[in-house]
Structures are given as C-alpha cells and as structure tokens.
N, C-alpha and C. Protein backbone atom coordinates (compact mmCIF):
# COMPACT_ATOMS: atom_id res chain seq x y z
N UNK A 1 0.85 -1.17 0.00
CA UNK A 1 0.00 0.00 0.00
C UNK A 1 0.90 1.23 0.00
N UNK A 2 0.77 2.08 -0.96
CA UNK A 2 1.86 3.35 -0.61
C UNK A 2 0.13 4.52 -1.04
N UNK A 3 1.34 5.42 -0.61
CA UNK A 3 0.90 6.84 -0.67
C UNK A 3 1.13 7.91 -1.22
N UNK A 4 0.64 9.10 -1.77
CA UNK A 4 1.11 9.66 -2.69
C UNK A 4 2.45 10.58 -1.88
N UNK A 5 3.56 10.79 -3.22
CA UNK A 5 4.46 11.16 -2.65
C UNK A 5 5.50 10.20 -2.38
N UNK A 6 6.60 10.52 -1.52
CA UNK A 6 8.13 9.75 -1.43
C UNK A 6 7.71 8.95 -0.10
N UNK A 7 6.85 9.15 1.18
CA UNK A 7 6.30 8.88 2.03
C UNK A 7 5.74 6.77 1.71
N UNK A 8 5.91 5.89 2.54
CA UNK A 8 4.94 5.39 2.58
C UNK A 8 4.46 4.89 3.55
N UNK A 9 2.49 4.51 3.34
CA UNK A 9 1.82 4.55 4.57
C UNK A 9 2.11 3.39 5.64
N UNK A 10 2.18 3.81 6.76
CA UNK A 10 2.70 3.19 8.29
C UNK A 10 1.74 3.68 8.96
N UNK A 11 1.98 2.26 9.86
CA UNK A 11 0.98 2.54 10.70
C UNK A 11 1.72 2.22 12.21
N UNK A 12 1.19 3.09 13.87
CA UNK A 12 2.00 2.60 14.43
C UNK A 12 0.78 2.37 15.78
N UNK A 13 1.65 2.09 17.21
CA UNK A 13 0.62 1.21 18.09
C UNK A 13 0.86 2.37 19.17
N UNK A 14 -0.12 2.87 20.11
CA UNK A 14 0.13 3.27 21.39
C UNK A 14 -0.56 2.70 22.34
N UNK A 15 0.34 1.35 22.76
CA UNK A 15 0.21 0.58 23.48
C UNK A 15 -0.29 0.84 25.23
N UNK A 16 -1.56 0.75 26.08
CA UNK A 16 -1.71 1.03 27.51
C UNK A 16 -2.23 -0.14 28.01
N UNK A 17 -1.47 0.20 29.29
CA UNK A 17 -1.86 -1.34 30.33
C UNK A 17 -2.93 -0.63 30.84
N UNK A 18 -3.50 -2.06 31.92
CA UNK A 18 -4.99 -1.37 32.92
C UNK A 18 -4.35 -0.14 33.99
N UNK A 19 -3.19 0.19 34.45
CA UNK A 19 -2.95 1.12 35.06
C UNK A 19 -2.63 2.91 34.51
N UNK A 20 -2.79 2.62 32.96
CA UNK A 20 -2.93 3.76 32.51
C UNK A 20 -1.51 4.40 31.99
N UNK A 21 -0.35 3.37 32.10
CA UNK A 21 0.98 3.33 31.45
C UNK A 21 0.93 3.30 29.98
N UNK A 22 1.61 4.19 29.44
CA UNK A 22 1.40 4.13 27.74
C UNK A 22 3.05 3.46 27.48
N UNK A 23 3.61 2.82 26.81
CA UNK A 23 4.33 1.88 26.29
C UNK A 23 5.30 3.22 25.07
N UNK A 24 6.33 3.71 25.43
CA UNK A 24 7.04 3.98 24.16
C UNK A 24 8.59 3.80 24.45
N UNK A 25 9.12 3.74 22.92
CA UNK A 25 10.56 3.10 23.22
C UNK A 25 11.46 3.89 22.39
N UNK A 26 12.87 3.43 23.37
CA UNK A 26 14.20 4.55 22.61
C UNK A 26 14.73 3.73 21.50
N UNK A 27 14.76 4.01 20.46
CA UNK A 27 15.67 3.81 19.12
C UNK A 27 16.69 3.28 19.32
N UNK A 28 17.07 1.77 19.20
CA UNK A 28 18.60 1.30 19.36
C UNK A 28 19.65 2.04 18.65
N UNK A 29 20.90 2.43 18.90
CA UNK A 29 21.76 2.82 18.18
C UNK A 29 21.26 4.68 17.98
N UNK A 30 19.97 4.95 18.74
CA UNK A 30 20.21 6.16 18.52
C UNK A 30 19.42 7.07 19.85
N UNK A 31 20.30 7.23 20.68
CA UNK A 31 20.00 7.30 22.21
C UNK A 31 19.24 8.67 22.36
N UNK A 32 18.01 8.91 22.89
CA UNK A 32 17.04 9.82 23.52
C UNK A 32 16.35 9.95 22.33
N UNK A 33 16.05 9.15 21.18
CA UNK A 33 15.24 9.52 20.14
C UNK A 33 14.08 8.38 20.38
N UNK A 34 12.59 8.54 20.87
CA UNK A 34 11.77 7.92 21.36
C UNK A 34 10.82 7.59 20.45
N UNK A 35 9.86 7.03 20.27
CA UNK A 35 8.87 6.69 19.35
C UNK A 35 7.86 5.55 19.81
N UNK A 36 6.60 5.55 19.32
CA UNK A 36 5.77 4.64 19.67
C UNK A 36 6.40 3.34 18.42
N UNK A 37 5.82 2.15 18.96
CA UNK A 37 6.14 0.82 17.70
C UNK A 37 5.83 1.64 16.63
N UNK A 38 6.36 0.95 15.50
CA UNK A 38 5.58 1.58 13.97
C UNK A 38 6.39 0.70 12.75
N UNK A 39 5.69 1.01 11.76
CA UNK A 39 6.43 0.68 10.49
C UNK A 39 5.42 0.66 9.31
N UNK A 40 6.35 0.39 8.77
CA UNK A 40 5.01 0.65 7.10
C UNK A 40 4.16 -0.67 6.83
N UNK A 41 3.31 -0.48 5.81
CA UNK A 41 2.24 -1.74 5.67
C UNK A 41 2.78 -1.72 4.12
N UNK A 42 3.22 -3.18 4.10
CA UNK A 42 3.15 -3.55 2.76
C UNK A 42 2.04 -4.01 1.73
N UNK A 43 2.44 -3.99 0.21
CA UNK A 43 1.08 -4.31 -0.24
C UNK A 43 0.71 -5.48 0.03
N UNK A 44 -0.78 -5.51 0.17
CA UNK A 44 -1.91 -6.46 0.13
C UNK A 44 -2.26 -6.37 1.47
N UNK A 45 -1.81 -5.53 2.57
CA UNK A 45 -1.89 -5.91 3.82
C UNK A 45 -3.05 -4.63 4.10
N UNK A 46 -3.67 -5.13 5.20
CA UNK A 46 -4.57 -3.63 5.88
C UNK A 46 -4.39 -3.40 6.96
N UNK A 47 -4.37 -1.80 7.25
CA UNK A 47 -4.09 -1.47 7.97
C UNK A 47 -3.71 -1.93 9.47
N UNK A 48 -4.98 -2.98 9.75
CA UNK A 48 -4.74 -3.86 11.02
C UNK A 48 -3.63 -5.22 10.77
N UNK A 49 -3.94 -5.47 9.32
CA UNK A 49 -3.04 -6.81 9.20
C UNK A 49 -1.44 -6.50 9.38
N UNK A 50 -1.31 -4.94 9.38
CA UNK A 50 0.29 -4.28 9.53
C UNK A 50 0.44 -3.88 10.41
N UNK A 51 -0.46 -3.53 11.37
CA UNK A 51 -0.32 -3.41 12.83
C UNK A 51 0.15 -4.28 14.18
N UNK A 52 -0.40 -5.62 13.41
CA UNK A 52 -0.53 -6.85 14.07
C UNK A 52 0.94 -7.56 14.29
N UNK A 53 1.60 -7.24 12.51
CA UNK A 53 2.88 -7.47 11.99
C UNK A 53 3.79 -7.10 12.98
N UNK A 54 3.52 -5.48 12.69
CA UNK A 54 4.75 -4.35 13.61
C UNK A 54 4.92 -4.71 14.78
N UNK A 55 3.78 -4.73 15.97
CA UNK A 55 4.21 -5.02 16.69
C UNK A 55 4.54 -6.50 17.31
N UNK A 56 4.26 -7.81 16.51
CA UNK A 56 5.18 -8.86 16.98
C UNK A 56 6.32 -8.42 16.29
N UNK A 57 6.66 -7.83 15.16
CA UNK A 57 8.13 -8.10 15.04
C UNK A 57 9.15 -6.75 15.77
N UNK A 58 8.52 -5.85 16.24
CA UNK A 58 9.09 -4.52 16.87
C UNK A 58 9.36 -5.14 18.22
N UNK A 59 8.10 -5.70 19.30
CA UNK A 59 8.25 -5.79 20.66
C UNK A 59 7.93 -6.94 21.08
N UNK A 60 7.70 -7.57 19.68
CA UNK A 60 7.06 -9.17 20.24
C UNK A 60 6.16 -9.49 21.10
N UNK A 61 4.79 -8.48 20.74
CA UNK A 61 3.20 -8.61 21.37
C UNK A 61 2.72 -8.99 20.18
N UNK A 62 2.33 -10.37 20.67
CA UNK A 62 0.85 -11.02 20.34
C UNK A 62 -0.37 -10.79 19.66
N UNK A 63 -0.78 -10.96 18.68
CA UNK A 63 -2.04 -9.82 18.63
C UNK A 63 -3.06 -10.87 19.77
N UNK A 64 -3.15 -11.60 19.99
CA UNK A 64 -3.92 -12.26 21.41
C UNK A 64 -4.01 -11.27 22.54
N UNK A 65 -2.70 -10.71 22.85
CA UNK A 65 -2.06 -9.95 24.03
C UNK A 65 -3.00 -8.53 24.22
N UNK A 66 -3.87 -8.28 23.11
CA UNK A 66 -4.26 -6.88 22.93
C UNK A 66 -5.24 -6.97 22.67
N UNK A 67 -6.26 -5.44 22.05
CA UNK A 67 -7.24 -5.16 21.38
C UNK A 67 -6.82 -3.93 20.53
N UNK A 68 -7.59 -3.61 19.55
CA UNK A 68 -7.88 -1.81 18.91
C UNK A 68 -8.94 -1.63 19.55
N UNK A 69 -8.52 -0.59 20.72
CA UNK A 69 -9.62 0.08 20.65
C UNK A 69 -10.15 1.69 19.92
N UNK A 70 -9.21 1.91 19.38
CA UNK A 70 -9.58 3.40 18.64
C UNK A 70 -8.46 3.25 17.52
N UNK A 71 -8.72 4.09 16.30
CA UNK A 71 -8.18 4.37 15.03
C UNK A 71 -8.14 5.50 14.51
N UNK A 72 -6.93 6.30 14.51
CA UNK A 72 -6.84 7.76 14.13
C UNK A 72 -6.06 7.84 12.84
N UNK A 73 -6.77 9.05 12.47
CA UNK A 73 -5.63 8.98 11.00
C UNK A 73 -6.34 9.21 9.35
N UNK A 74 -6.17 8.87 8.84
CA UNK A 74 -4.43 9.05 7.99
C UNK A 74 -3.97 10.90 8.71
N UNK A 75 -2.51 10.21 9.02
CA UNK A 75 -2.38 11.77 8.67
C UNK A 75 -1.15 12.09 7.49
N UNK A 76 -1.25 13.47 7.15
CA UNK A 76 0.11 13.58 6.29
C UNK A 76 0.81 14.54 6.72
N UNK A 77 1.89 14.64 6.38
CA UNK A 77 3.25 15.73 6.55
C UNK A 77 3.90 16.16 5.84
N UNK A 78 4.07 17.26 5.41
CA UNK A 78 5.30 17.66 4.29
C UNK A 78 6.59 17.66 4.72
C-alpha cells in the first residue's frame, strides 16, 4: 500500500496497560530519540493486518495480548 508522494503509509501502536501506562521506546543505536512501535504496511496488507505485523516483530506482542480500541488517521506531513 503506498501513498502519494516519497512517504509510505505506516501505521503505528500506542500501546496502555490497565494502570494507565502508555508503552514507548528509545531507538537502538540512537540514544534519547523515542517513538511509539511503527512501520510501514506492505502491499496487500490492511491497515490492522500491519499493525498486528509491527508489533510482533518490533516488541514481540501477540495480537492475542491486545485489542484496537480506537483508530486515528491518515495523517500527512510535508
């Protein structure tokens, strides 16, 4: 799936436990640069089927381990 432009579309997770902890992580190899999981969706995949991807292969959660409960977006950036 791409998007118009040099950009392509990703999708990423903001992961919360029942205590209201949101889940984000520092960039190996590139120290105090933070980010939620993420990565792009390749073709044939949807949006959830690349979500599911990212984060077993980013943090190695389950899609069992979870739910969606909300979906924001598309956004774009120049």
């Amino acid at each position: 799936m791409s998007t118009p432009g040099k950009f392509r579309l990703n999708v990423a997770g903001i992961l919360m436990d029942a205590r209201g902890r949101i889940l984000i992580c520092e960039r190996l190899g590139n120290a105090g640069a933070w980010q939620f999981p993420q990565g792009g969706v390749d073709d044939g995949e949807t949006l959830e089927q690349a979500l599911f991807r990212e984060l077993q292969e980013e943090i190695g959660v389950d899609k069992t381990s979870y739910r969606v409960s909300a979906q924001k977006g598309p956004y774009h950036y120049a």
